[in-house]
Protein backbone atom coordinates (compact mmCIF):
# COMPACT_ATOMS: atom_id res chain seq x y z
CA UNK A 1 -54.81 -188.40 146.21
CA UNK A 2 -55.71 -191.67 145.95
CA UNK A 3 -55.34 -193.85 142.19
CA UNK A 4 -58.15 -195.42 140.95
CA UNK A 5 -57.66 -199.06 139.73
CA UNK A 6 -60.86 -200.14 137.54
CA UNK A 7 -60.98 -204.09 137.58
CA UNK A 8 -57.80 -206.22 136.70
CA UNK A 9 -58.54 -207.24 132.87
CA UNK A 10 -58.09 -210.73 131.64
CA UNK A 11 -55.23 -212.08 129.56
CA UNK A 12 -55.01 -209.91 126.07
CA UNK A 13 -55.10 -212.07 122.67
CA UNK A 14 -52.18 -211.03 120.97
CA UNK A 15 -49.51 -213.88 120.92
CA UNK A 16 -46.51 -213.86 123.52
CA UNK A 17 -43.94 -212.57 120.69
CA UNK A 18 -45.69 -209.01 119.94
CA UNK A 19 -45.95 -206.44 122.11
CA UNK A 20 -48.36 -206.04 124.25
CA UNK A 21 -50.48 -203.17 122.19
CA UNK A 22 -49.63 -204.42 118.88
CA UNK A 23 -52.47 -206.62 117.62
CA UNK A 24 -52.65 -208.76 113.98
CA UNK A 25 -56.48 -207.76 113.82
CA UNK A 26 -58.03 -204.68 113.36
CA UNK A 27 -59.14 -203.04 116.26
CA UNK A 28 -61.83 -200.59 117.24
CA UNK A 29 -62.01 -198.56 120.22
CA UNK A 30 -64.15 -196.30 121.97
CA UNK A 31 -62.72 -193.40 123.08
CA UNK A 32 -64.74 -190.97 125.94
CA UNK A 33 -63.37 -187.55 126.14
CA UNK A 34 -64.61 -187.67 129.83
CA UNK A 35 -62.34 -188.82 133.23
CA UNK A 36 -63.60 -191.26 135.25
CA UNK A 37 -62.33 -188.83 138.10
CA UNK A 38 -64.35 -186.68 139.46
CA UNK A 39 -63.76 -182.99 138.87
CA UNK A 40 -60.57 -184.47 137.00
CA UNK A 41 -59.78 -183.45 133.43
CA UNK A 42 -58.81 -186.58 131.26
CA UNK A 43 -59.90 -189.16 128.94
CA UNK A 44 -61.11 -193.04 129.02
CA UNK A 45 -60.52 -195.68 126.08
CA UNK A 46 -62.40 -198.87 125.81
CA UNK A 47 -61.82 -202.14 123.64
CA UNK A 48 -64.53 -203.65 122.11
CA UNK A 49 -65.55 -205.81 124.83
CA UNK A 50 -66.38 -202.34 127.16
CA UNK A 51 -63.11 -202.74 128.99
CA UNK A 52 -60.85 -199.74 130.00
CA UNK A 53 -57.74 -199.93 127.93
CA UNK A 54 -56.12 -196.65 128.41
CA UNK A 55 -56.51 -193.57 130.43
CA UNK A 56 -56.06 -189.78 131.14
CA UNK A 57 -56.15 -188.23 134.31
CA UNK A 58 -55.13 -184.92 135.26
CA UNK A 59 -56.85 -183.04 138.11
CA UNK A 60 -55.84 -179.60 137.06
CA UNK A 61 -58.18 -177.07 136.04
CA UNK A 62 -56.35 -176.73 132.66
CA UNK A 63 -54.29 -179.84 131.59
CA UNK A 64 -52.93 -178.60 128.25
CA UNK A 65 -49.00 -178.43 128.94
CA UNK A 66 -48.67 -181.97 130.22
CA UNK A 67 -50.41 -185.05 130.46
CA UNK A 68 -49.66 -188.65 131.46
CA UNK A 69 -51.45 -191.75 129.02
CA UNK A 70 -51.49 -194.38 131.17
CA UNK A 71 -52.78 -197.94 131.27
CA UNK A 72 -56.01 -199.65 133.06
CA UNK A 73 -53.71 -200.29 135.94
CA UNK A 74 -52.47 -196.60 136.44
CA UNK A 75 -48.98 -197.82 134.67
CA UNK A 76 -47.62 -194.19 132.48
CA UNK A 77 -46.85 -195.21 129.18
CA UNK A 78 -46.48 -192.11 127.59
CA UNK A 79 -45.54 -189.12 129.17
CA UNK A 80 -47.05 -185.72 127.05
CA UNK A 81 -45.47 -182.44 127.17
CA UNK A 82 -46.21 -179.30 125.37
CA UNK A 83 -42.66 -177.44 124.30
CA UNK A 84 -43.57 -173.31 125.09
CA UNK A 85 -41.31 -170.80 123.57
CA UNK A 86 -42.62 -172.80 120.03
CA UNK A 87 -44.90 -170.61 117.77
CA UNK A 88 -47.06 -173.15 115.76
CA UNK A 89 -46.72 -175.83 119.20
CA UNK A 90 -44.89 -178.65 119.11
CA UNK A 91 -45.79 -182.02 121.78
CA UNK A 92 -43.25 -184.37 122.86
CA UNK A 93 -44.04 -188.22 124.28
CA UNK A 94 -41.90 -189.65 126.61
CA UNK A 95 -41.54 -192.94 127.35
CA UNK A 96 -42.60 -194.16 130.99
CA UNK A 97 -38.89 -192.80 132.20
CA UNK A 98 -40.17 -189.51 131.75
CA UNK A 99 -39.38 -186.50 130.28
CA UNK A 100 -35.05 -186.98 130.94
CA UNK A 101 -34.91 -188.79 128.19
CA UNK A 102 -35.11 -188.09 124.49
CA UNK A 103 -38.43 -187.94 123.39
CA UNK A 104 -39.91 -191.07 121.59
CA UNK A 105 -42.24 -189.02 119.21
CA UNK A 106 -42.96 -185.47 118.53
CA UNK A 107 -46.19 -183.78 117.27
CA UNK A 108 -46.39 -180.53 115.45
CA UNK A 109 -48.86 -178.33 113.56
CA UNK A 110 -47.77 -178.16 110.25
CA UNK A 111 -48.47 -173.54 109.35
CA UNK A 112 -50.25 -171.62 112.06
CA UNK A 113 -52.96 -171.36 109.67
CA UNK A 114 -54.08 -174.33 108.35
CA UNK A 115 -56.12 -177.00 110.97
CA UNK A 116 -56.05 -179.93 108.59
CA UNK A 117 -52.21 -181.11 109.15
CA UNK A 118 -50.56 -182.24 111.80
CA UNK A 119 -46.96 -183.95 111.03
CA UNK A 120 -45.84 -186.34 113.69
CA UNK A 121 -42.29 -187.91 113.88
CA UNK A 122 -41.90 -191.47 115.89
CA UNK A 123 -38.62 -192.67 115.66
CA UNK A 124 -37.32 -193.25 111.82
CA UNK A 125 -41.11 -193.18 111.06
CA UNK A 126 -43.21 -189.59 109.95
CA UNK A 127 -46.99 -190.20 110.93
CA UNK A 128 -49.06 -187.49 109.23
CA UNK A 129 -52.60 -186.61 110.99
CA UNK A 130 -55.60 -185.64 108.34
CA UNK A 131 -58.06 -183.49 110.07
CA UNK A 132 -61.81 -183.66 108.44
CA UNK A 133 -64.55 -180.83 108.91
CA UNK A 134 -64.72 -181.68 112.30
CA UNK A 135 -62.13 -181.45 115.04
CA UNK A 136 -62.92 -184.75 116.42
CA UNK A 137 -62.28 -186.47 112.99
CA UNK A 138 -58.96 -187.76 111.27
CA UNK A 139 -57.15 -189.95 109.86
CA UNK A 140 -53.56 -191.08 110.75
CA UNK A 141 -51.68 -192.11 107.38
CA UNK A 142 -47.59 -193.27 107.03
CA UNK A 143 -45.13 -192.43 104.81
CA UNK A 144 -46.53 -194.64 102.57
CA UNK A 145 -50.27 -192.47 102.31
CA UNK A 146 -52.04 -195.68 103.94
CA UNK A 147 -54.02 -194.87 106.65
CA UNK A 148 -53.35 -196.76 109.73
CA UNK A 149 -55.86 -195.40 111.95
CA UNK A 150 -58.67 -193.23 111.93
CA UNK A 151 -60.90 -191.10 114.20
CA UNK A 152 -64.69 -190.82 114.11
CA UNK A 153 -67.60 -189.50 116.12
CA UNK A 154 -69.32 -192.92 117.63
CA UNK A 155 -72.81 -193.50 116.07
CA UNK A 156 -75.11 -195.60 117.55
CA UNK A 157 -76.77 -198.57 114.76
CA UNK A 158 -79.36 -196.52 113.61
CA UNK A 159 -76.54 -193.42 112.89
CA UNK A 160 -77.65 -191.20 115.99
CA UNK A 161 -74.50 -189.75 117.17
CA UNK A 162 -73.22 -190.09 120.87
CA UNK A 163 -71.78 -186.75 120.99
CA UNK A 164 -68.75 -184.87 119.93
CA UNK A 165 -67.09 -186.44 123.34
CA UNK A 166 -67.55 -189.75 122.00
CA UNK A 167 -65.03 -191.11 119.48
CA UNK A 168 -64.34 -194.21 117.62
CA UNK A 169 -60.57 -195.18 116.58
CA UNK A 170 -59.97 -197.84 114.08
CA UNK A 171 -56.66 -199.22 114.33
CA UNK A 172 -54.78 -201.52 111.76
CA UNK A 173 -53.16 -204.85 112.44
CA UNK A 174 -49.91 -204.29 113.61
CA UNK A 175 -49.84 -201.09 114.68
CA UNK A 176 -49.31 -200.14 118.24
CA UNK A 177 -52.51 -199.16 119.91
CA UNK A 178 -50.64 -196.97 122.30
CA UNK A 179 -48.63 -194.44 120.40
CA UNK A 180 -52.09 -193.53 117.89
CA UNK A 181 -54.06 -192.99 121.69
CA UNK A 182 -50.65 -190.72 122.35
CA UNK A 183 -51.54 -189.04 119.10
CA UNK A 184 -55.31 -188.96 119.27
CA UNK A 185 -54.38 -187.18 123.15
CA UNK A 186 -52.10 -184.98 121.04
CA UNK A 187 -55.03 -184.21 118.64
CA UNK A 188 -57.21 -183.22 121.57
CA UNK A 189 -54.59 -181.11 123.37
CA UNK A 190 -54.10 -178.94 120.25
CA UNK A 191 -57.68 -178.58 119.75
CA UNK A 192 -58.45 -178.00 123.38
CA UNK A 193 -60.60 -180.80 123.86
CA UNK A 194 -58.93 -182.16 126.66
């Protein structure tokens, strides 16, 4: 199967120093629970401007176990995988080397019977995931109880809602855009949404 390749994007603004995903603004995305493929399973994730920033596509019927967040140019950055034999479910990112290496984070439910944590390890870092009344809404918080990102359904100005396949992530400065998409994809997966 052929790759699709949406249009080359122009220069980022974050300065030459940081990386590439790691802005020292706030950012807000729009994320579409939707793949541009068709009859492909997947997500799409726009910047402000309207431009694709990151992307799922899986053209299974059921892509639950493993899925690939890549770039706009078709570049894997993370690669997800579900573990199996674990009872509450535990996710594992791999970097773009794939899944022989150690994993660079790891998701898991916190109890079987509560929806509202998820605890997620990256690195020295613990990333906890607050799930709201909805299973499209969250919050990401540290260590530290500040939230560093958060997940919404996208309202329009006059507070019609798009739909619960329509999301808005807020991301703060200096936080890499990447890994909270990884999680948000994580979020999904759990929930099924994906």
């Amino acid at each position: 199967m052929a790759k699709i390749y949406p249009e080359t994007l122009k220069q980022s603004s974050s300065s030459p120093s940081s990386p590439p995903y790691v802005k020292s603004i706030r950012e807000t995305f729009t994320i579409w629970m939707k793949s541009l493929v068709f009859h492909g399973n997947g997500c799409t994730v726009f910047n402000s401007k309207g431009e694709i920033v990151f992307r799922v596509d899986n053209y299974q019927e059921s892509c639950r176990d493993e899925v690939c967040l890549m770039d706009f140019k078709g570049q894997v950055l993370f690669s997800i995988k579900r573990e199996k034999l674990r009872v509450l479910g535990r996710w594992n990112g791999y970097g773009c080397n794939g899944i022989k290496e150690r994993p660079l984070f790891q998701v898991r439910k916190n109890n079987m019977f509560s929806k509202e944590d998820v605890i997620c390890n990256v690195g020295i870092s613990c990333y906890k995931i607050q799930q709201f009344h909805t299973n499209s809404s969250f919050k990401v918080t540290n260590t530290a109880g500040q939230v560093v990102a958060e997940v919404k359904q996208k309202q329009s100005s006059r507070g019609f809602g798009y739909g619960e396949d329509v999301l808005t992530l807020e991301v703060e400065p200096h936080i890499d855009h990447s890994l909270i998409v990884a999680l948000v994809i994580v979020c999904s997966l759990i929930h099924g949404k994906l």
